[in-house]
PDB file of N, CA and C in Angstrom:
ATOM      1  N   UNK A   1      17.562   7.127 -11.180  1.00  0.00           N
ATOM      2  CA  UNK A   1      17.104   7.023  -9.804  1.00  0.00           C
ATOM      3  C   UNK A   1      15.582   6.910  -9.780  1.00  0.00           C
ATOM      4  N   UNK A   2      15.451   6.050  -8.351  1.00  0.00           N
ATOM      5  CA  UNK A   2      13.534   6.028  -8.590  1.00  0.00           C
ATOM      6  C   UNK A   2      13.130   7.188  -8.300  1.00  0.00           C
ATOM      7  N   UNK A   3      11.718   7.264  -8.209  1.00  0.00           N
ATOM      8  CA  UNK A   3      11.025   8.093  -8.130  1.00  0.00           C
ATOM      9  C   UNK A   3      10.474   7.948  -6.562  1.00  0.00           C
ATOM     10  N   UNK A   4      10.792   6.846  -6.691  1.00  0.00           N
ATOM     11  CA  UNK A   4       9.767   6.113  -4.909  1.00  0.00           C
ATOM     12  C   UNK A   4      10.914   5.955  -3.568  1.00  0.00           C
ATOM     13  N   UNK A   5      10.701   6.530  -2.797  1.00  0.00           N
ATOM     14  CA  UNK A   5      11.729   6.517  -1.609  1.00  0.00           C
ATOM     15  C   UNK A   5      11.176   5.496  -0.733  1.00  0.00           C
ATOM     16  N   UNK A   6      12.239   5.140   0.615  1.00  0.00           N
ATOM     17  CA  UNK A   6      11.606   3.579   1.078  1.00  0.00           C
ATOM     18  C   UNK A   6      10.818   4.419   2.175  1.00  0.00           C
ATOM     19  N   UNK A   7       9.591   3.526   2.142  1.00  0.00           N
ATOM     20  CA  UNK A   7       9.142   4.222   3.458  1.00  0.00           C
ATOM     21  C   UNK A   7       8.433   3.467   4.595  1.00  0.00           C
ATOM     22  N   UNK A   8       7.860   3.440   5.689  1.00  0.00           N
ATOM     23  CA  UNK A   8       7.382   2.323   6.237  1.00  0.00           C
ATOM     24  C   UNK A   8       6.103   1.620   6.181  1.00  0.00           C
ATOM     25  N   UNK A   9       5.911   0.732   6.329  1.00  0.00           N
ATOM     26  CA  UNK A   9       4.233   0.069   6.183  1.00  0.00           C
ATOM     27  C   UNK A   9       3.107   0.684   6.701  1.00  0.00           C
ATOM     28  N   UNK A  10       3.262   1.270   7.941  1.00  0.00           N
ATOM     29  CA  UNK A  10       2.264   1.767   8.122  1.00  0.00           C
ATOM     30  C   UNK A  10       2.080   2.944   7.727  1.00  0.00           C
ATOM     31  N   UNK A  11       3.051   3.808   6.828  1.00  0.00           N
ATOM     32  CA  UNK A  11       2.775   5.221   6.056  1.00  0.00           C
ATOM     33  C   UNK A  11       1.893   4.795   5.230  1.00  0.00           C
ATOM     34  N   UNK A  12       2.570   3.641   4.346  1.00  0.00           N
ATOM     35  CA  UNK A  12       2.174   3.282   3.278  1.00  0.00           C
ATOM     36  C   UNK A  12       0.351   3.262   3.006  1.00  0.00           C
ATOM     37  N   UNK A  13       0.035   1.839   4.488  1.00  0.00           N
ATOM     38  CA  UNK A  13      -1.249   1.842   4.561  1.00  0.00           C
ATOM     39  C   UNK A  13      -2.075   3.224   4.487  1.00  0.00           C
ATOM     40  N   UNK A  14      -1.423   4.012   5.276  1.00  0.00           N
ATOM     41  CA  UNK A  14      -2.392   5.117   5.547  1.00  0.00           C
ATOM     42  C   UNK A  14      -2.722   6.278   4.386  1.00  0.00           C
ATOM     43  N   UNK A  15      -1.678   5.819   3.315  1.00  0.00           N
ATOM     44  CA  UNK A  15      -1.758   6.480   2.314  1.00  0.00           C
ATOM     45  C   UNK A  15      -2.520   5.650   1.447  1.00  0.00           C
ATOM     46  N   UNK A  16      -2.448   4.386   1.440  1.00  0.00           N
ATOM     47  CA  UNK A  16      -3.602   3.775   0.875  1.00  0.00           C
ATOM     48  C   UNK A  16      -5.203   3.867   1.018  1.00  0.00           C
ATOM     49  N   UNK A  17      -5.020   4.243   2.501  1.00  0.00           N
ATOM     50  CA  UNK A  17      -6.689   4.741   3.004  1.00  0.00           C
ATOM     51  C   UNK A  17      -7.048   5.909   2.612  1.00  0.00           C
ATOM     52  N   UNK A  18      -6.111   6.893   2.536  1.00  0.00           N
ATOM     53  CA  UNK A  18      -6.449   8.255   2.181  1.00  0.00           C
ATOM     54  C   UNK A  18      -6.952   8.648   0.636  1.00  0.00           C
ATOM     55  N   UNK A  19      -6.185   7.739  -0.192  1.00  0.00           N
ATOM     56  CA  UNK A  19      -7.088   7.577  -1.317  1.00  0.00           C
ATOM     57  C   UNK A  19      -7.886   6.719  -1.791  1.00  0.00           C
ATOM     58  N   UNK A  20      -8.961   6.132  -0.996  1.00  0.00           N
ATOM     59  CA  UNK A  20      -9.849   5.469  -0.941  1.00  0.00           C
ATOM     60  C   UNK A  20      -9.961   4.151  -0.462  1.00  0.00           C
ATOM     61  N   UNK A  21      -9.032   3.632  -0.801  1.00  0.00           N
ATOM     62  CA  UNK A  21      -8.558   2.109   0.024  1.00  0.00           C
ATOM     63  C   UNK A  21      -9.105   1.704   1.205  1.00  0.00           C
ATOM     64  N   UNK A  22     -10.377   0.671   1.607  1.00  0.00           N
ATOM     65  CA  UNK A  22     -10.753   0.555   2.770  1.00  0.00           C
ATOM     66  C   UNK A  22      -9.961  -0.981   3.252  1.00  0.00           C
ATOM     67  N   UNK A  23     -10.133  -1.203   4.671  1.00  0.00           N
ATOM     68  CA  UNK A  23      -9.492  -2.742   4.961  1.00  0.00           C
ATOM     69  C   UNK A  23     -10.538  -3.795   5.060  1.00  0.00           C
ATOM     70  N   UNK A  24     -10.353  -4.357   4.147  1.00  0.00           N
ATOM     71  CA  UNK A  24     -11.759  -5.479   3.758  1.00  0.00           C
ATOM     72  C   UNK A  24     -11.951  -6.377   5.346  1.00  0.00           C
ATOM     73  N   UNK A  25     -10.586  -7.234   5.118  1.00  0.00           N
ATOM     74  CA  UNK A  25     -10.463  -8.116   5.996  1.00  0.00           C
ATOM     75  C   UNK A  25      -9.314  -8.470   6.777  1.00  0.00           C
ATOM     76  N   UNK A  26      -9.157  -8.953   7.715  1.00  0.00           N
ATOM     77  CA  UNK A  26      -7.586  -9.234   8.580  1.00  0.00           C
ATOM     78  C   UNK A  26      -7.318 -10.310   9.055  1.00  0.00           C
ATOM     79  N   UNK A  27      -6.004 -10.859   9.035  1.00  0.00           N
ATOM     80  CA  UNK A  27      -5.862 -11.542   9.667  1.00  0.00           C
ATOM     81  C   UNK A  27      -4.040 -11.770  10.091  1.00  0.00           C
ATOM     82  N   UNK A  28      -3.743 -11.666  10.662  1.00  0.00           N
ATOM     83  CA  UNK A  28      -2.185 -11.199  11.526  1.00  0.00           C
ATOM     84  C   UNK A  28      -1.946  -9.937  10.868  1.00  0.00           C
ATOM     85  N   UNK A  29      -0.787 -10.149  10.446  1.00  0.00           N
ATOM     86  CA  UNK A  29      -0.496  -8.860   9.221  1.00  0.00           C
ATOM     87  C   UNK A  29      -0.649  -8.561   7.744  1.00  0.00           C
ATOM     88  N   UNK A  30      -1.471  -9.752   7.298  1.00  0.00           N
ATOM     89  CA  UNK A  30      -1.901  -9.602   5.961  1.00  0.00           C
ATOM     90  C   UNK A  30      -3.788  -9.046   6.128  1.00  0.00           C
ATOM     91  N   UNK A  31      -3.661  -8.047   5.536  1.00  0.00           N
ATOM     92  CA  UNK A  31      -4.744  -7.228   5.312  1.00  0.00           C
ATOM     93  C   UNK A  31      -5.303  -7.226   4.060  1.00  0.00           C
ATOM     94  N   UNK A  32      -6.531  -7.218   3.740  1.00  0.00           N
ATOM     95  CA  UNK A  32      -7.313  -7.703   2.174  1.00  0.00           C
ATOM     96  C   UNK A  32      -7.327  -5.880   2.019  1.00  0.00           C
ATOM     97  N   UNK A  33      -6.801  -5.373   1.107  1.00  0.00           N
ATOM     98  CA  UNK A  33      -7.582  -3.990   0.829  1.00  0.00           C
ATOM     99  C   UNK A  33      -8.552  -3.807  -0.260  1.00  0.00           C
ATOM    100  N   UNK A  34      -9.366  -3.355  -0.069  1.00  0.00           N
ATOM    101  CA  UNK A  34     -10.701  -3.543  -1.005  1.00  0.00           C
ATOM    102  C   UNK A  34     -11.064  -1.545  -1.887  1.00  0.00           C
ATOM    103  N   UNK A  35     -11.188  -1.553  -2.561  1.00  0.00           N
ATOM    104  CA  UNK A  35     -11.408  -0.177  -3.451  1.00  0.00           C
ATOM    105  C   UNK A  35     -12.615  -0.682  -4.920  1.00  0.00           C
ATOM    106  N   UNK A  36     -13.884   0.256  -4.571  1.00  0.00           N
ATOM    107  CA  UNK A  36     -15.018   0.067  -5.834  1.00  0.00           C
ATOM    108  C   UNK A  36     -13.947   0.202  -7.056  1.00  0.00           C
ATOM    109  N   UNK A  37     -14.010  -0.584  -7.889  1.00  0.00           N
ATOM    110  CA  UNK A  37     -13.959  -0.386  -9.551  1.00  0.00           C
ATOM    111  C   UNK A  37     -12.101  -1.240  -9.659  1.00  0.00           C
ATOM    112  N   UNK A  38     -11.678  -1.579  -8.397  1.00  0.00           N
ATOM    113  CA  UNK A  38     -10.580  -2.020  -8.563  1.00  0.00           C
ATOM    114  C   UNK A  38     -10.639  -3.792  -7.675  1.00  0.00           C
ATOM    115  N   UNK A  39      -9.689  -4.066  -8.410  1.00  0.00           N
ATOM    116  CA  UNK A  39      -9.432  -6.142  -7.995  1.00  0.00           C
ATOM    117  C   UNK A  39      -8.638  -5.725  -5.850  1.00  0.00           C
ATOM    118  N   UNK A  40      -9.336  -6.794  -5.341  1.00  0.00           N
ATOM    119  CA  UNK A  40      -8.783  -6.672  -4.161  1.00  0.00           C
ATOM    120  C   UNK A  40      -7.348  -6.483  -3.885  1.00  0.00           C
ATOM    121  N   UNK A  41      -6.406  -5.992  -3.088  1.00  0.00           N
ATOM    122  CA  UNK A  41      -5.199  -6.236  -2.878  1.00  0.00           C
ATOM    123  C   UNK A  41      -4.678  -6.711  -1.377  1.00  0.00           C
ATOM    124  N   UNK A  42      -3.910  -7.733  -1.383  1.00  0.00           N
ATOM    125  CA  UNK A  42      -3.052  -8.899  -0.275  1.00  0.00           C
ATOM    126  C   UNK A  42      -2.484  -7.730   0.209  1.00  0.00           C
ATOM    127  N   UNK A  43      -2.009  -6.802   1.391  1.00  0.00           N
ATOM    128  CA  UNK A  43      -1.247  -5.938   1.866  1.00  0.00           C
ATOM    129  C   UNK A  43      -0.626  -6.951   2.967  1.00  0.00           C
ATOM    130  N   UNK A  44       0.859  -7.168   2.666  1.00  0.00           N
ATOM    131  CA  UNK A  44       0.994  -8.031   3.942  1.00  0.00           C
ATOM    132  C   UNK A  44       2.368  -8.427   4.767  1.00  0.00           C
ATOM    133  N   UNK A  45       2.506  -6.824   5.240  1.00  0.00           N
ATOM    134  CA  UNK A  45       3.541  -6.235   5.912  1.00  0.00           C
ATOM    135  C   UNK A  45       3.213  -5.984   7.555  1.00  0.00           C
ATOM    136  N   UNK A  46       4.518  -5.890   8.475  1.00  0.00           N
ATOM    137  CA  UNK A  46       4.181  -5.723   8.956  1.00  0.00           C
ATOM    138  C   UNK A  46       4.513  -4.263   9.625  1.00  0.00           C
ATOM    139  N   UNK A  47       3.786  -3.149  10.282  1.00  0.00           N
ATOM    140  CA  UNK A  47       3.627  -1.857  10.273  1.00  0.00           C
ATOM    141  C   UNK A  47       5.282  -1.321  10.468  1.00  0.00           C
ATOM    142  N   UNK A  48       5.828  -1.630  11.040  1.00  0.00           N
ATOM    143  CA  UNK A  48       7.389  -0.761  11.396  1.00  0.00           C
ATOM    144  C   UNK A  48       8.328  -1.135  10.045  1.00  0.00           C
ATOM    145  N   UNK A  49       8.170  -2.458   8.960  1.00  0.00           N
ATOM    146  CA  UNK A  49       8.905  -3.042   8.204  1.00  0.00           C
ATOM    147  C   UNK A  49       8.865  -2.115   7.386  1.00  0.00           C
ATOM    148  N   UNK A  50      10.620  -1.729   6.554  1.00  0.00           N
ATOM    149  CA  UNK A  50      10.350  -0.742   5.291  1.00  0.00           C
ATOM    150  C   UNK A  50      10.181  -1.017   4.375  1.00  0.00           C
ATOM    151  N   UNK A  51       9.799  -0.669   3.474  1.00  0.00           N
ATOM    152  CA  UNK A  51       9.290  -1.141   1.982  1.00  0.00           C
ATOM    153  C   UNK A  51      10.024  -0.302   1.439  1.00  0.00           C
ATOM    154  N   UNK A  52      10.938  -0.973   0.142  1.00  0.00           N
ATOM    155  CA  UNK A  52      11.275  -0.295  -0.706  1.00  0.00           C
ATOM    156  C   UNK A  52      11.247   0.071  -1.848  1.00  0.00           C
ATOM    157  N   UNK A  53      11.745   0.954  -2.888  1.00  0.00           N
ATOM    158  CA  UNK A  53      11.472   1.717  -3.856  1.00  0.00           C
ATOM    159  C   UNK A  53      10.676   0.763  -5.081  1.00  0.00           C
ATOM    160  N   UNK A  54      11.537  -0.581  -5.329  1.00  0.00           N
ATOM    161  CA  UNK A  54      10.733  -1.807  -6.129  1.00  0.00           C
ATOM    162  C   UNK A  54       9.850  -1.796  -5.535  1.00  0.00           C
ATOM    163  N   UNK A  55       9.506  -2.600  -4.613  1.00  0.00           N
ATOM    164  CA  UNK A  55       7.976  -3.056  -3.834  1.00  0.00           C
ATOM    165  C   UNK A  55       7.005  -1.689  -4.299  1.00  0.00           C
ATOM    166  N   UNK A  56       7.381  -0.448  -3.446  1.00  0.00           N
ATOM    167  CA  UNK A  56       6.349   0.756  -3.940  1.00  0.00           C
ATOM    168  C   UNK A  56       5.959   0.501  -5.531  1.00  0.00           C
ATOM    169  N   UNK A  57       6.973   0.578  -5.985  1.00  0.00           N
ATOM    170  CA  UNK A  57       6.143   0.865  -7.631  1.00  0.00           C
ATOM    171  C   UNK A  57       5.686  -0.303  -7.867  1.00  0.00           C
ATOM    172  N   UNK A  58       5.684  -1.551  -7.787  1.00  0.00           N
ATOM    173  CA  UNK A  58       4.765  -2.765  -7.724  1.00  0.00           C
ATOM    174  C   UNK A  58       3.232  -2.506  -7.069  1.00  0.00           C
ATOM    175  N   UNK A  59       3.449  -2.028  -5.679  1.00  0.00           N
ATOM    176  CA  UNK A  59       2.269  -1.830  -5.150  1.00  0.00           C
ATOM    177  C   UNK A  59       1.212  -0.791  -5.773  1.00  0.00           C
ATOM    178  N   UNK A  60       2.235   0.429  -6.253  1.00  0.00           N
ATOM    179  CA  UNK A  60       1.753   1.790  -6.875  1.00  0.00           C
ATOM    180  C   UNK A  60       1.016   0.926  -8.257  1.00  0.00           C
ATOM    181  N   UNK A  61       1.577   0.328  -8.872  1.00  0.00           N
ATOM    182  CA  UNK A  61       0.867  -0.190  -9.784  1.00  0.00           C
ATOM    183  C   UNK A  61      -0.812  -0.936  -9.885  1.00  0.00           C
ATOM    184  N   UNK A  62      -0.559  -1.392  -8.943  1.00  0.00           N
ATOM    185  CA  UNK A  62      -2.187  -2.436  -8.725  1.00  0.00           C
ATOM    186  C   UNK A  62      -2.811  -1.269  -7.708  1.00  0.00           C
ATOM    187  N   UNK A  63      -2.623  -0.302  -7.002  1.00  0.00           N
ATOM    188  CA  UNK A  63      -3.145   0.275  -6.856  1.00  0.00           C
ATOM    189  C   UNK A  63      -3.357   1.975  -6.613  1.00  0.00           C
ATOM    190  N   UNK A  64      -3.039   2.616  -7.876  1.00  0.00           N
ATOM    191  CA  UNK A  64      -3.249   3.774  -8.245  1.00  0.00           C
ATOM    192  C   UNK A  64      -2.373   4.660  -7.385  1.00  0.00           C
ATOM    193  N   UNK A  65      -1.469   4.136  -6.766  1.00  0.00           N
ATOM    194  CA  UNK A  65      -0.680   5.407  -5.826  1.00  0.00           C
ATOM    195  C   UNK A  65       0.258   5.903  -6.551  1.00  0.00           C
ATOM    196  N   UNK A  66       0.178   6.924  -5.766  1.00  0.00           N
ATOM    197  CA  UNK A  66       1.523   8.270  -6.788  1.00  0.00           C
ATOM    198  C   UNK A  66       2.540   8.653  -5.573  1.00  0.00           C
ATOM    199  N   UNK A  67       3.232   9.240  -6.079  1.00  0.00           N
ATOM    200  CA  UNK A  67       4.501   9.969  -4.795  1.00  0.00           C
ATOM    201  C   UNK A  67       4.118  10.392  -4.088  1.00  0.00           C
ATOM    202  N   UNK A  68       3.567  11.386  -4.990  1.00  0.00           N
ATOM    203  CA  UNK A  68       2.844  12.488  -4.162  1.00  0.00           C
ATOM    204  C   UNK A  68       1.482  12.424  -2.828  1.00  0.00           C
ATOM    205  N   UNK A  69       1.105  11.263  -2.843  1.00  0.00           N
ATOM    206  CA  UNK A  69       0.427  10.382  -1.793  1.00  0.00           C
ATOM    207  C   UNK A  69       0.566   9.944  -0.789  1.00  0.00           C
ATOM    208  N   UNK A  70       1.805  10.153  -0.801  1.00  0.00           N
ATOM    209  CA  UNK A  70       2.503   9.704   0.335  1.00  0.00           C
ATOM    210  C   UNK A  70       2.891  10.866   1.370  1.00  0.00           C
TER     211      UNK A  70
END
């Protein structure tokens, strides 16, 4: 079983901001997220849509998120 439960986009984002993740740039629902010492990331969901356990650990990957972050 994963480790990553599904959860919604806009948790997600906000857990992305909370560990440093700022929003570079916008435009509809794709958001540039920008973090010093890391490559930009395409975020490009839209806030009520769920994301699930694959997608998380894809995303968790390029950018440093843990479970427990959420």
């Amino acid at each position: 079983m994963s480790q990553w439960a599904a959860v919604k986009a806009r948790r997600l984002l906000a857990a992305l901001v909370r560990i440093g993740w700022s929003i570079k740039r916008e435009s509809g629902s794709h958001r540039t997220l920008s973090r010093p010492d890391w490559p930009d990331v395409v975020f490009a969901f839209h806030d009520n849509e769920e994301i699930g356990p694959r997608m998380l650990a894809r995303i968790a990957k390029r950018t440093g998120l843990t479970p427990e972050d959420l």
